[in-house]
N, C-alpha and C. Protein backbone atom coordinates (compact mmCIF):
# COMPACT_ATOMS: atom_id res chain seq x y z
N UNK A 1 7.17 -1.45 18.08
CA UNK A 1 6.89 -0.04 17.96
C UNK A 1 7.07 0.63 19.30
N UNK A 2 7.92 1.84 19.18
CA UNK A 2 8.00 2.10 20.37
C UNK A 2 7.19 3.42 21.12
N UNK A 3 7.00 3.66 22.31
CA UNK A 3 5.91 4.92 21.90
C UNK A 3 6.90 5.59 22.92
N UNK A 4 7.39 6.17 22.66
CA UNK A 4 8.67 7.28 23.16
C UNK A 4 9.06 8.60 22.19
N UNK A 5 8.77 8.17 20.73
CA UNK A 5 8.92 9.58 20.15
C UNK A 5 7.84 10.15 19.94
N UNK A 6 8.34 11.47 19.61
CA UNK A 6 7.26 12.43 19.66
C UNK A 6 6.24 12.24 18.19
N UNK A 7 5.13 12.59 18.23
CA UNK A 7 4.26 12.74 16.79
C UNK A 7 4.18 14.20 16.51
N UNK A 8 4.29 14.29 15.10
CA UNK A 8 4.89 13.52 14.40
C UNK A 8 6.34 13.32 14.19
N UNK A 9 7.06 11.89 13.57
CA UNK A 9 8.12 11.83 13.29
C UNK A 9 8.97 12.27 11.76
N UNK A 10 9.80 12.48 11.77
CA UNK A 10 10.22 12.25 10.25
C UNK A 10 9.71 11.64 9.57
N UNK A 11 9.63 10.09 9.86
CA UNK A 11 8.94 8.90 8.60
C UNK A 11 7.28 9.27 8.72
N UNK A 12 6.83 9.42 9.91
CA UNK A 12 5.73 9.91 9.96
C UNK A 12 5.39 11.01 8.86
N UNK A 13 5.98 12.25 9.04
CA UNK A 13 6.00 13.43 7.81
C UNK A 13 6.16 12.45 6.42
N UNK A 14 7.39 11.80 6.11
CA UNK A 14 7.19 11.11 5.18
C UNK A 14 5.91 10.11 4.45
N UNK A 15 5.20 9.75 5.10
CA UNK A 15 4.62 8.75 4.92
C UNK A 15 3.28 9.52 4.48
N UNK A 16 2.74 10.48 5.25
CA UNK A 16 1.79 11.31 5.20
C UNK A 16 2.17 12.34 3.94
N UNK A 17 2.71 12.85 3.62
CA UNK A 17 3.18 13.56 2.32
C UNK A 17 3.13 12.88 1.14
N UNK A 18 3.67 11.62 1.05
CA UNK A 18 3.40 10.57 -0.32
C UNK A 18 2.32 10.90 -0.95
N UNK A 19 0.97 10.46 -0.56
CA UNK A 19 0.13 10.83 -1.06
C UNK A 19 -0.62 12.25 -1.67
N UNK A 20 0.26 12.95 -0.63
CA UNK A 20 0.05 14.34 -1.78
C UNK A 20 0.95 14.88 -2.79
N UNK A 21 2.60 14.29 -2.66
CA UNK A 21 3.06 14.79 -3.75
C UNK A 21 2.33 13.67 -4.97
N UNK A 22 1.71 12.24 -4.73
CA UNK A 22 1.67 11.52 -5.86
C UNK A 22 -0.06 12.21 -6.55
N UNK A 23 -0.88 12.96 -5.91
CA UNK A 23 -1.65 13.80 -6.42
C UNK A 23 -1.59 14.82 -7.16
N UNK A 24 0.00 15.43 -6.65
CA UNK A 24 0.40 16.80 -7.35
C UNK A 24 0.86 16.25 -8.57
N UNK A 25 1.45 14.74 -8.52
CA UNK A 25 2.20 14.49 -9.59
C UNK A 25 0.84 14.28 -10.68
N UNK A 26 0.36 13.31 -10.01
CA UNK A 26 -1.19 13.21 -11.25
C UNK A 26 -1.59 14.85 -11.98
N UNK A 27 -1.95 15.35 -11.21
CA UNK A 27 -2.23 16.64 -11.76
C UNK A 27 -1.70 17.60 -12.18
N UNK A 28 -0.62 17.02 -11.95
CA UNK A 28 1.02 18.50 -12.96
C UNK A 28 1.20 17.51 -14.54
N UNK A 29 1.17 16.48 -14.39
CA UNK A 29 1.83 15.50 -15.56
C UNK A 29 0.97 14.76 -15.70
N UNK A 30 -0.37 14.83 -16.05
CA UNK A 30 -1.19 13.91 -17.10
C UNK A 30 -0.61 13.48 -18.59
N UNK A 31 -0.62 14.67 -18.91
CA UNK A 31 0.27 14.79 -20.90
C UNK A 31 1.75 14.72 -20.80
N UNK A 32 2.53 14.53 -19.76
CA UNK A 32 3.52 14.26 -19.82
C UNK A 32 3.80 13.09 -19.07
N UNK A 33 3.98 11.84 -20.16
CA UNK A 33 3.71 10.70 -19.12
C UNK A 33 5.38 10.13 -18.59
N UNK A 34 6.48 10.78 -19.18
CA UNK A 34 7.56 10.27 -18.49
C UNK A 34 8.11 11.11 -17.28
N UNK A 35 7.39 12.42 -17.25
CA UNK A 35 7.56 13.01 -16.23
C UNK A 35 6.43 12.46 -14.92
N UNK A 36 5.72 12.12 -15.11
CA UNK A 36 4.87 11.83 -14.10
C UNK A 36 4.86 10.27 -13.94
N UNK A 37 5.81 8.95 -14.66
CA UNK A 37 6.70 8.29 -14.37
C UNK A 37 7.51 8.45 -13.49
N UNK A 38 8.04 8.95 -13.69
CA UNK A 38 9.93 9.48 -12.62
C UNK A 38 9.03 10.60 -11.35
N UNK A 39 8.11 10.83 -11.47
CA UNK A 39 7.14 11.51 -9.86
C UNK A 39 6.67 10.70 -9.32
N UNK A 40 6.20 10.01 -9.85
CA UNK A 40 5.32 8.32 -9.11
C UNK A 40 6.01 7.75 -8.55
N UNK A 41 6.81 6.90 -9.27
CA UNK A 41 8.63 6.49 -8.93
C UNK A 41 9.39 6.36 -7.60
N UNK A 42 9.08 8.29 -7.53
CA UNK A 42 9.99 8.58 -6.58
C UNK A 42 8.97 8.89 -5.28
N UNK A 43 7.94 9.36 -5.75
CA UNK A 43 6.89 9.08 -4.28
C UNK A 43 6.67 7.24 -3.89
N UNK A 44 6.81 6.25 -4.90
CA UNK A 44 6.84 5.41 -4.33
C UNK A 44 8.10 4.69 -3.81
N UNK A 45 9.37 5.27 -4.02
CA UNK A 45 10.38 4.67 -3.80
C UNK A 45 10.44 6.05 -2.15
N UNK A 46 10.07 6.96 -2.11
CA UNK A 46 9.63 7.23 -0.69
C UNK A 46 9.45 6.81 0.59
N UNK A 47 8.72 5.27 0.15
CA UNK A 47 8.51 4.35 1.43
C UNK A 47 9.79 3.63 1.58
N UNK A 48 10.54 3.79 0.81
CA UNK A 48 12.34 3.38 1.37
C UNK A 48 12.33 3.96 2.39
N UNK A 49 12.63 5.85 1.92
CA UNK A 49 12.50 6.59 3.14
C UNK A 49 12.35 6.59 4.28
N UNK A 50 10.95 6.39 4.14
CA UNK A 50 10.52 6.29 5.49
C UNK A 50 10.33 5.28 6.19
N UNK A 51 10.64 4.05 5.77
CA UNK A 51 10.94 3.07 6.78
C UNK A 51 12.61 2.72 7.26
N UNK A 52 13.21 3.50 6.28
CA UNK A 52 14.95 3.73 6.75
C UNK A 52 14.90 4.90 8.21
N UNK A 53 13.94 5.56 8.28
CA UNK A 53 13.97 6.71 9.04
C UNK A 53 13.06 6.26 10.12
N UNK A 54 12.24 5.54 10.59
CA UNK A 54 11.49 4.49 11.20
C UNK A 54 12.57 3.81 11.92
N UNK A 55 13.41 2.82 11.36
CA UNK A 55 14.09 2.06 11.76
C UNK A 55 15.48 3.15 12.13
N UNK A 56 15.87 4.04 11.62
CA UNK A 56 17.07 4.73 12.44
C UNK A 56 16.83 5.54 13.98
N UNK A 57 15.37 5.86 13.94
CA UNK A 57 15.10 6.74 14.81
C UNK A 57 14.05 6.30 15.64
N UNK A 58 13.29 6.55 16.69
CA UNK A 58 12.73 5.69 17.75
C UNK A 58 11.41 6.10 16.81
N UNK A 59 10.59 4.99 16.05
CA UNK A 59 8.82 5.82 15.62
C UNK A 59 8.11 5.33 16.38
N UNK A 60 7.18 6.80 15.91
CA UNK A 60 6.10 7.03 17.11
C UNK A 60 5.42 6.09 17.33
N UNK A 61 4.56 5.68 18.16
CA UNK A 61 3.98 4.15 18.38
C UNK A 61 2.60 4.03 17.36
N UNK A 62 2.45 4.79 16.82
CA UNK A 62 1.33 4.79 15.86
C UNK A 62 1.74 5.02 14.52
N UNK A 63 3.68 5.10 14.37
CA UNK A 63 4.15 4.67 12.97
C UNK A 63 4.25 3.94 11.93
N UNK A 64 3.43 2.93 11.84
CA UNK A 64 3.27 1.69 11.36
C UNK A 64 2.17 1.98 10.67
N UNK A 65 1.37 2.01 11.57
CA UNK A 65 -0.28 2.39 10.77
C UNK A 65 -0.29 3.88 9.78
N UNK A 66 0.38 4.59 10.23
CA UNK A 66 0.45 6.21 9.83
C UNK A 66 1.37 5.58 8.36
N UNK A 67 2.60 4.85 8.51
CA UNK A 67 2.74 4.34 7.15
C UNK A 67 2.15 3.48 6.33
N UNK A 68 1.16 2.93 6.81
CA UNK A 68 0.09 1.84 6.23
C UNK A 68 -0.77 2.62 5.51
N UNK A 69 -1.38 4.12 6.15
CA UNK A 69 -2.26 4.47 6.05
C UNK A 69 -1.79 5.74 4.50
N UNK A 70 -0.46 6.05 4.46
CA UNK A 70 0.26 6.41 3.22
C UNK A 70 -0.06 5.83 2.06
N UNK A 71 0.35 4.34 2.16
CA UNK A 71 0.59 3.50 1.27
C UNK A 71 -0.52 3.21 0.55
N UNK A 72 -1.81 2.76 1.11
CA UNK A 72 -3.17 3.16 0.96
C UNK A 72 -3.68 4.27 0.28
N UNK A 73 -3.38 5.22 0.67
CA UNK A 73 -3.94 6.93 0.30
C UNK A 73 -2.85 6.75 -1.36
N UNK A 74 -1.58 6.62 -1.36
CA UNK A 74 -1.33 6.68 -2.75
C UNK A 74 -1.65 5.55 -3.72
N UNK A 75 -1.78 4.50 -3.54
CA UNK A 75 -1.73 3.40 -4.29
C UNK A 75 -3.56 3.64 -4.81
N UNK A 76 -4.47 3.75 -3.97
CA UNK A 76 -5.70 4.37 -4.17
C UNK A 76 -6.20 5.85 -4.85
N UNK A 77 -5.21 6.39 -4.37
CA UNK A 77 -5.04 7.70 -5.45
C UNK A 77 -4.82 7.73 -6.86
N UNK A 78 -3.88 6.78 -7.18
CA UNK A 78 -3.25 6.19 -8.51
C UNK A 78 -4.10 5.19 -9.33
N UNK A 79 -4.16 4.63 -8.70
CA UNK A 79 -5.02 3.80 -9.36
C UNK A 79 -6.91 4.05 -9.89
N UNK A 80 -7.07 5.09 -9.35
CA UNK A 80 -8.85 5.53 -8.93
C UNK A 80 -8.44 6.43 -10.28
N UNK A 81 -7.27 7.43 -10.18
CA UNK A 81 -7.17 8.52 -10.78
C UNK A 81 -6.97 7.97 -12.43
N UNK A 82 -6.40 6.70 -12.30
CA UNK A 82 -5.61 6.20 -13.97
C UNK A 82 -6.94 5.61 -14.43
N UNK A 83 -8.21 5.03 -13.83
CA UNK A 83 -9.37 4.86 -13.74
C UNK A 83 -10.26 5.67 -14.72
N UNK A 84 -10.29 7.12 -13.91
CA UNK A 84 -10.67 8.25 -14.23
C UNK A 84 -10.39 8.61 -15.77
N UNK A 85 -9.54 8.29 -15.92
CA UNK A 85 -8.62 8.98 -17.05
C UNK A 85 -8.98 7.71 -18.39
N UNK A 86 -9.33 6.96 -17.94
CA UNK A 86 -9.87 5.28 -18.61
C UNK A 86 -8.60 4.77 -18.93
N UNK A 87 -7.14 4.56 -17.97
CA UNK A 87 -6.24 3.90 -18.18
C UNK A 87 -6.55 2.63 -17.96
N UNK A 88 -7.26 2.46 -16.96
CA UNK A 88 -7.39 1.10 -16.02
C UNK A 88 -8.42 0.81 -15.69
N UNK A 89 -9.06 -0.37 -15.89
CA UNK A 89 -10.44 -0.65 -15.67
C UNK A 89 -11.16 -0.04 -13.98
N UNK A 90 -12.31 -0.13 -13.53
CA UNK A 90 -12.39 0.54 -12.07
C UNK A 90 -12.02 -0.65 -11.09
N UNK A 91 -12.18 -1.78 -11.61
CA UNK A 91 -11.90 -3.31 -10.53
C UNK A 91 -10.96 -3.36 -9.96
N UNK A 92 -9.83 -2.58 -11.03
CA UNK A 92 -8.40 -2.88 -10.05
C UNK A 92 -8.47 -2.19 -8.86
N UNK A 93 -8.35 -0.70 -9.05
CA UNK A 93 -9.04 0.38 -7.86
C UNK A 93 -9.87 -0.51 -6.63
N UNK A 94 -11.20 -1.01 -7.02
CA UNK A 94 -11.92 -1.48 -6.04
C UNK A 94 -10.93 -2.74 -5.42
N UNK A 95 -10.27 -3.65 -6.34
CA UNK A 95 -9.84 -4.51 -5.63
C UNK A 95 -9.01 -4.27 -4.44
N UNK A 96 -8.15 -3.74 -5.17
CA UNK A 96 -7.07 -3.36 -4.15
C UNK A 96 -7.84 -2.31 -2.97
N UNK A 97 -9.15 -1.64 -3.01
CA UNK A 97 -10.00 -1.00 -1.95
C UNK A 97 -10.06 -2.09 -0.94
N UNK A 98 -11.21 -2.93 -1.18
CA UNK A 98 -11.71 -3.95 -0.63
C UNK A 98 -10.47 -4.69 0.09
N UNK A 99 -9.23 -5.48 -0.64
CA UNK A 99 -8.42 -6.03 0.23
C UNK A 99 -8.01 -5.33 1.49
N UNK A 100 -7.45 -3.59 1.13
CA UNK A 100 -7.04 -3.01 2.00
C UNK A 100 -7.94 -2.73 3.40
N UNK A 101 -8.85 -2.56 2.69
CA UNK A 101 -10.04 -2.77 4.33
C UNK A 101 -10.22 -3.86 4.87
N UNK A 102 -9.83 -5.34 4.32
CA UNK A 102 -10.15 -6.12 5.09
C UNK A 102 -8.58 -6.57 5.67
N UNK A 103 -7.49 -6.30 5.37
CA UNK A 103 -6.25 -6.45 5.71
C UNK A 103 -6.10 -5.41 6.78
N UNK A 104 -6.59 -4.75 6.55
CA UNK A 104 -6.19 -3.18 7.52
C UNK A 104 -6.58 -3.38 8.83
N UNK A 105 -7.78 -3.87 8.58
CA UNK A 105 -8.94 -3.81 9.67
C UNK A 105 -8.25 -5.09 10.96
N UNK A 106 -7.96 -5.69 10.00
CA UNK A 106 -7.67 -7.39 10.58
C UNK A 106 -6.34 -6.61 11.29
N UNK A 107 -5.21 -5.70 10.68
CA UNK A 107 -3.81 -5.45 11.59
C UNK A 107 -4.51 -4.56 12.49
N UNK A 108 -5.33 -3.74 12.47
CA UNK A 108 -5.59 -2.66 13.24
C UNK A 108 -6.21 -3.75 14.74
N UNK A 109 -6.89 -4.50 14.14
CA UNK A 109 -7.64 -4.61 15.63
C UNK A 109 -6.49 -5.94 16.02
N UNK A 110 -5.50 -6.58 15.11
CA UNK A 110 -4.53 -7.48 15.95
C UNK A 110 -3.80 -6.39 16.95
N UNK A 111 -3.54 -5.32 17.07
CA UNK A 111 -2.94 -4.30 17.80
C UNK A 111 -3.44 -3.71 18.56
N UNK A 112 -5.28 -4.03 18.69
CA UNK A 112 -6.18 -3.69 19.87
C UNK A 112 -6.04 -4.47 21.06
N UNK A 113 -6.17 -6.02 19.71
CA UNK A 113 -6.35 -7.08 21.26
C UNK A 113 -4.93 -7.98 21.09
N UNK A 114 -3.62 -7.63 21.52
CA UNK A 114 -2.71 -8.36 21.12
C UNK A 114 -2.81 -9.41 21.47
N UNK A 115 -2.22 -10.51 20.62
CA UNK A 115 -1.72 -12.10 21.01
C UNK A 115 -0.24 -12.09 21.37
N UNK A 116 0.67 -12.93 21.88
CA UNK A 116 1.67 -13.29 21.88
C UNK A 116 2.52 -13.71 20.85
N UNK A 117 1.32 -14.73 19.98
CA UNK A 117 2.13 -15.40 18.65
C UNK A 117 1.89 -14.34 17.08
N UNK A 118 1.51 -13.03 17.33
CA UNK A 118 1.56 -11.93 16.27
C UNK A 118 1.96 -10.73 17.10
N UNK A 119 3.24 -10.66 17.46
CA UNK A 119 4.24 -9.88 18.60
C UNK A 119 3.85 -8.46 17.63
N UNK A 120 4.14 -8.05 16.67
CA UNK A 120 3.74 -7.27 15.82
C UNK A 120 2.60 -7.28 14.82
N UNK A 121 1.61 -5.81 15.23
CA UNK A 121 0.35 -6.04 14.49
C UNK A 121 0.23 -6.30 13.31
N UNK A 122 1.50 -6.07 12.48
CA UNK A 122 1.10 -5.93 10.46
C UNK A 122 1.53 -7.85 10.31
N UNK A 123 1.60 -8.52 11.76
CA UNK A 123 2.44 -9.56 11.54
C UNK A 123 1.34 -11.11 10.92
N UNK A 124 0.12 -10.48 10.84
CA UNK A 124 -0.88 -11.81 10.99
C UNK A 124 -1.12 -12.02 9.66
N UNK A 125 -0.64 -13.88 9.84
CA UNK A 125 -0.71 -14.24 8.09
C UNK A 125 0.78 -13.91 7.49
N UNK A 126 1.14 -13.86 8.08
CA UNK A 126 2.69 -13.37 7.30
C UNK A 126 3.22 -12.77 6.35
N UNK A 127 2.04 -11.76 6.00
CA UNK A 127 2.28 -10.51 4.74
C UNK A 127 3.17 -9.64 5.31
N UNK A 128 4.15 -9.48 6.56
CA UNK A 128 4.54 -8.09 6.86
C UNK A 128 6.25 -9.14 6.48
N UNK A 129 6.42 -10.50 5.97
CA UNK A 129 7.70 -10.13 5.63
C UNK A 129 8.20 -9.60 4.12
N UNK A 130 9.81 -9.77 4.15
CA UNK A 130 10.44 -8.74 3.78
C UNK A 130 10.33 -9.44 2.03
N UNK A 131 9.83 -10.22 1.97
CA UNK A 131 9.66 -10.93 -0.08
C UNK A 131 8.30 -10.41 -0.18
N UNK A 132 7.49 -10.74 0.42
CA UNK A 132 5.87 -9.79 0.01
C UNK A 132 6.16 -8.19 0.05
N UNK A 133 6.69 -7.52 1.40
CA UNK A 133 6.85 -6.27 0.92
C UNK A 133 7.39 -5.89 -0.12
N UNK A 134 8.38 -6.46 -1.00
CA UNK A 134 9.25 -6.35 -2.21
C UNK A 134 8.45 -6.35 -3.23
N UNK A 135 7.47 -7.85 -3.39
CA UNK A 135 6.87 -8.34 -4.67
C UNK A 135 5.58 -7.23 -4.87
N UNK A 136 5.33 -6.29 -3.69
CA UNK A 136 4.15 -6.26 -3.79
C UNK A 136 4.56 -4.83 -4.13
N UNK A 137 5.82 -4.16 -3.74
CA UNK A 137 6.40 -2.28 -3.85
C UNK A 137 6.64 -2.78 -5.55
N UNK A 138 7.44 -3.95 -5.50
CA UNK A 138 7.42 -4.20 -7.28
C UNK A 138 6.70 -4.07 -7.89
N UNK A 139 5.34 -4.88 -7.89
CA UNK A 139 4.37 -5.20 -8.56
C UNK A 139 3.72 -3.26 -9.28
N UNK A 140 3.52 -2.48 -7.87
CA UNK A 140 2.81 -1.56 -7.68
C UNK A 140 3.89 -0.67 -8.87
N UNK A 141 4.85 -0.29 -8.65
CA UNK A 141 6.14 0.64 -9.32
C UNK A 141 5.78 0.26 -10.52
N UNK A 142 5.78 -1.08 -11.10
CA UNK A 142 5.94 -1.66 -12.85
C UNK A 142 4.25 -1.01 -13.53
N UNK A 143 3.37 -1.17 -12.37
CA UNK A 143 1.95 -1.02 -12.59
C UNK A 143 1.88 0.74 -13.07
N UNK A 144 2.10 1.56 -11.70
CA UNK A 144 2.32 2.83 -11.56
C UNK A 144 2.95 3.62 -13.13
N UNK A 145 4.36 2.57 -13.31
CA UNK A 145 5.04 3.27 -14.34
C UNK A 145 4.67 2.90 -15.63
N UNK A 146 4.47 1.83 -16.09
CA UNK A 146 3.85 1.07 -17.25
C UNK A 146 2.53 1.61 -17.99
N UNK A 147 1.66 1.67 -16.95
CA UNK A 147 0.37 2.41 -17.91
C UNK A 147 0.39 3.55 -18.03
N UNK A 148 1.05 4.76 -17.81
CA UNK A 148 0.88 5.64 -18.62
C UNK A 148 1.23 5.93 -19.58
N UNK A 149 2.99 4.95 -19.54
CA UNK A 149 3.68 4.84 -21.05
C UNK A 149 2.70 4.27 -22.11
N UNK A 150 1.78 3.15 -21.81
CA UNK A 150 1.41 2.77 -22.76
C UNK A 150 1.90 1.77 -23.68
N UNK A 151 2.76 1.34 -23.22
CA UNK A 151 3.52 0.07 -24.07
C UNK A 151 2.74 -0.62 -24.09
N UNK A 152 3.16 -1.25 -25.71
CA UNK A 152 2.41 -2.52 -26.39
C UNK A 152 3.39 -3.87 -26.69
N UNK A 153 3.51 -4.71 -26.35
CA UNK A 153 4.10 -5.66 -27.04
C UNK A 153 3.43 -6.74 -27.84
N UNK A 154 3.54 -6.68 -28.55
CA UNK A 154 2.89 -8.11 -29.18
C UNK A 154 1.30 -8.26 -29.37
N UNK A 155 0.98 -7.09 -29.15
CA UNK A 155 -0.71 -6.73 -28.89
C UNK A 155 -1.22 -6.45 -27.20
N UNK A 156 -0.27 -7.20 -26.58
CA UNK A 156 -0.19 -6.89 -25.59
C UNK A 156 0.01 -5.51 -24.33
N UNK A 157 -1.08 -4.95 -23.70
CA UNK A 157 -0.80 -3.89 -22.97
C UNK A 157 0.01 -3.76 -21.82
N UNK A 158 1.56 -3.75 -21.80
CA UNK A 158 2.02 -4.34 -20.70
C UNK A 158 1.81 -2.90 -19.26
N UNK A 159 1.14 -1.98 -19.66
CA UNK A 159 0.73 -0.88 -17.83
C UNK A 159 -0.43 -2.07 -17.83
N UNK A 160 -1.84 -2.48 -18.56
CA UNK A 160 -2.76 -3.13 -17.98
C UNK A 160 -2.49 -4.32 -17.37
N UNK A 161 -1.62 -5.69 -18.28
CA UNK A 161 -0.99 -6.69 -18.04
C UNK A 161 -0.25 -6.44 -16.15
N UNK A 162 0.85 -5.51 -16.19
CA UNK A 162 1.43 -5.06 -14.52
C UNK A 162 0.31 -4.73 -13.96
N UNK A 163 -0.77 -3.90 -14.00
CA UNK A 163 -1.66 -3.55 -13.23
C UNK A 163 -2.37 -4.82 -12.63
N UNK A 164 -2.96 -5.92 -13.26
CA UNK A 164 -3.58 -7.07 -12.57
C UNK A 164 -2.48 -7.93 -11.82
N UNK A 165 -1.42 -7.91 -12.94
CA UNK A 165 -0.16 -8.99 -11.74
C UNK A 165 -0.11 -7.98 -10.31
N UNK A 166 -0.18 -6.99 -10.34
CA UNK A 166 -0.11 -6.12 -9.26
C UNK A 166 -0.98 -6.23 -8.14
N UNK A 167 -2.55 -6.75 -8.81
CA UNK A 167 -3.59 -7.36 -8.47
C UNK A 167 -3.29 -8.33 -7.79
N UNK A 168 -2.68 -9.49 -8.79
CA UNK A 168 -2.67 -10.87 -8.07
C UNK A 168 -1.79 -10.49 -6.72
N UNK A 169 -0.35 -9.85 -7.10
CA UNK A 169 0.39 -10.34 -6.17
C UNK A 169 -0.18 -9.53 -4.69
N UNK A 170 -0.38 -8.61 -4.91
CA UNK A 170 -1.47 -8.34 -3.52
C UNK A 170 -2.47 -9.27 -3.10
N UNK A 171 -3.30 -9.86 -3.69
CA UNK A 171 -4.52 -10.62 -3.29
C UNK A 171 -3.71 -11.98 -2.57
N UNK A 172 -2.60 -12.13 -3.02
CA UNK A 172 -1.72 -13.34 -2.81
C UNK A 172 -1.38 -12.61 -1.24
N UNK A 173 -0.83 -11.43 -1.16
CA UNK A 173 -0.40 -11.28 0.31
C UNK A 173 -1.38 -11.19 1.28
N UNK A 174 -2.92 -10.64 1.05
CA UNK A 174 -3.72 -10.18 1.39
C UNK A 174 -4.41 -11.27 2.23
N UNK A 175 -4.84 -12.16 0.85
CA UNK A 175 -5.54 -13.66 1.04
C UNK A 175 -5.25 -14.34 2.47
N UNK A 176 -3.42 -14.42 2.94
CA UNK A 176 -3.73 -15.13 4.42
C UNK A 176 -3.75 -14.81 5.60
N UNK A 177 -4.14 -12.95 5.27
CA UNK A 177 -4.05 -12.18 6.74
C UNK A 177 -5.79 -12.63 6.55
N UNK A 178 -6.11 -12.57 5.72
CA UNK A 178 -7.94 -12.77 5.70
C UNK A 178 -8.17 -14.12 5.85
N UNK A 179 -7.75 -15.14 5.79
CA UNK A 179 -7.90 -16.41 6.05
C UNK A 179 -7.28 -17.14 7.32
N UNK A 180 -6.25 -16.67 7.86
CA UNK A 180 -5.70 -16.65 8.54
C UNK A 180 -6.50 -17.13 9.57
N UNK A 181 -6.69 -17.99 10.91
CA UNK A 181 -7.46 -18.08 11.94
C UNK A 181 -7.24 -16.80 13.33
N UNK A 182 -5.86 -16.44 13.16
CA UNK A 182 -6.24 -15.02 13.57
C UNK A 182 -6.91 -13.91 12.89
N UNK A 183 -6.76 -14.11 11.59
CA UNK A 183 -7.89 -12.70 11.29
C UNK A 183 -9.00 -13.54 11.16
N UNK A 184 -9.46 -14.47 10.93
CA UNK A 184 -10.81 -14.88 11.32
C UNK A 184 -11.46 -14.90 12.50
N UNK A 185 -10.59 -14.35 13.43
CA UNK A 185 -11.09 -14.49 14.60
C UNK A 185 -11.03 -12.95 14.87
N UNK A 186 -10.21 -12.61 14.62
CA UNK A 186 -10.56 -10.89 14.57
C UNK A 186 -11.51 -10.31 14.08
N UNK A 187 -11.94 -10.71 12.90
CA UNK A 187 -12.79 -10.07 12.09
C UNK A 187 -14.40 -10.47 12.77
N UNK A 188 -14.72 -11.47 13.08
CA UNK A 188 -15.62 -11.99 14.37
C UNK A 188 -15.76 -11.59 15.40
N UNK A 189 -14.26 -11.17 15.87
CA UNK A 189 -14.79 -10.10 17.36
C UNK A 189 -15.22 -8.74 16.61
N UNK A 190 -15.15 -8.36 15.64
CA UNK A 190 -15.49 -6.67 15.47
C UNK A 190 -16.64 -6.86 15.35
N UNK A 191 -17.08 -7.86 14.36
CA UNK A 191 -18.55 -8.09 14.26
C UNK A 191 -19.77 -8.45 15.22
N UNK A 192 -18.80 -9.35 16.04
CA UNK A 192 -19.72 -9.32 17.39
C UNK A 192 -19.63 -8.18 17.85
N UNK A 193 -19.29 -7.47 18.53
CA UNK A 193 -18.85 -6.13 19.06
C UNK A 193 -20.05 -5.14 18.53
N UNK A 194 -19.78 -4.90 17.00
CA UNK A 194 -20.87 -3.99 16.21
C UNK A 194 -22.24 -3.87 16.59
């Protein structure tokens, strides 16, 4: 990360906006669930965006987190809100809460106190490569788009069915930044510290 551009950046603007067009989208298109499909969609296919615009252009040194902190704000938005609405039980919401604070917490403070062998903060436990970011933008998109359609197969609810695989496959990325002996050791200095 480099800290040479200015704040905010493009991906920066990007990243920070997600979460409010995917609010506007909740609240323009409840009763219209293929329109607020193809809004979700495209606020989540967004984080293309802005990590194409990240990587073309110098981001700000606090671009990483500012897109972390996007990704969070919508995926929590969506999920709390489909909640609300009794699409989705409240566990998924909390789950994916709870991981994100303890994943977050663990990159935030690897970038307080750097190591050598996690050169990059999102790097501890090895959730920041490029098959977890995929399985996990997947998981979220099939989840996102699936339950409002409402499809049934076979008795089967396949938005609820994507919503927990969406579950797992996060808890799967989540699990070895939190187990990890660097985030165990991180998470121990905050606590001592406190």
């Amino acid at each position: 990360m480099s800290g040479t551009a200015p704040f905010p950046t493009a991906a920066d603007l990007v990243s920070l906006g997600r979460p409010v067009l995917a609010l506007a989208a909740l609240l323009a298109f409840r009763e219209h669930p293929f329109a607020l499909v193809v809004s979700l969609a495209a606020v989540l296919l967004l984080d293309i965006l802005d990590g194409w615009l990240a990587r073309r252009r110098a981001s700000s040194r606090h671009g990483a987190f500012i897109d972390l902190i996007g990704d969070r704000l919508v995926e929590l938005t969506v999920l709390f809100t489909y909640a609300a609405w009794g699409w989705l039980p409240w566990a998924i919401g909390a789950i994916f809460l709870i991981r994100g604070i303890l994943t977050d917490t663990i990159r935030v403070q690897n970038a307080r106190y750097p190591d050598p062998a996690f050169a990059h903060p999102l790097s501890v436990g090895g959730a920041d490569s490029r098959f977890w970011r995929a399985a996990v933008n997947g998981s979220k998109i099939a989840a996102f788009v699936l339950v409002p359609l409402g499809w049934q197969a076979g008795g089967l609810d396949l938005g609820l069915a994507a919503a927990w695989l969406a579950v797992a496959v996060n808890l799967r990325r989540g699990l070895p930044v939190i187990l990890s002996r660097r985030g165990r050791a991180l998470l121990r200095r905050l606590v001592a510290s406190s």
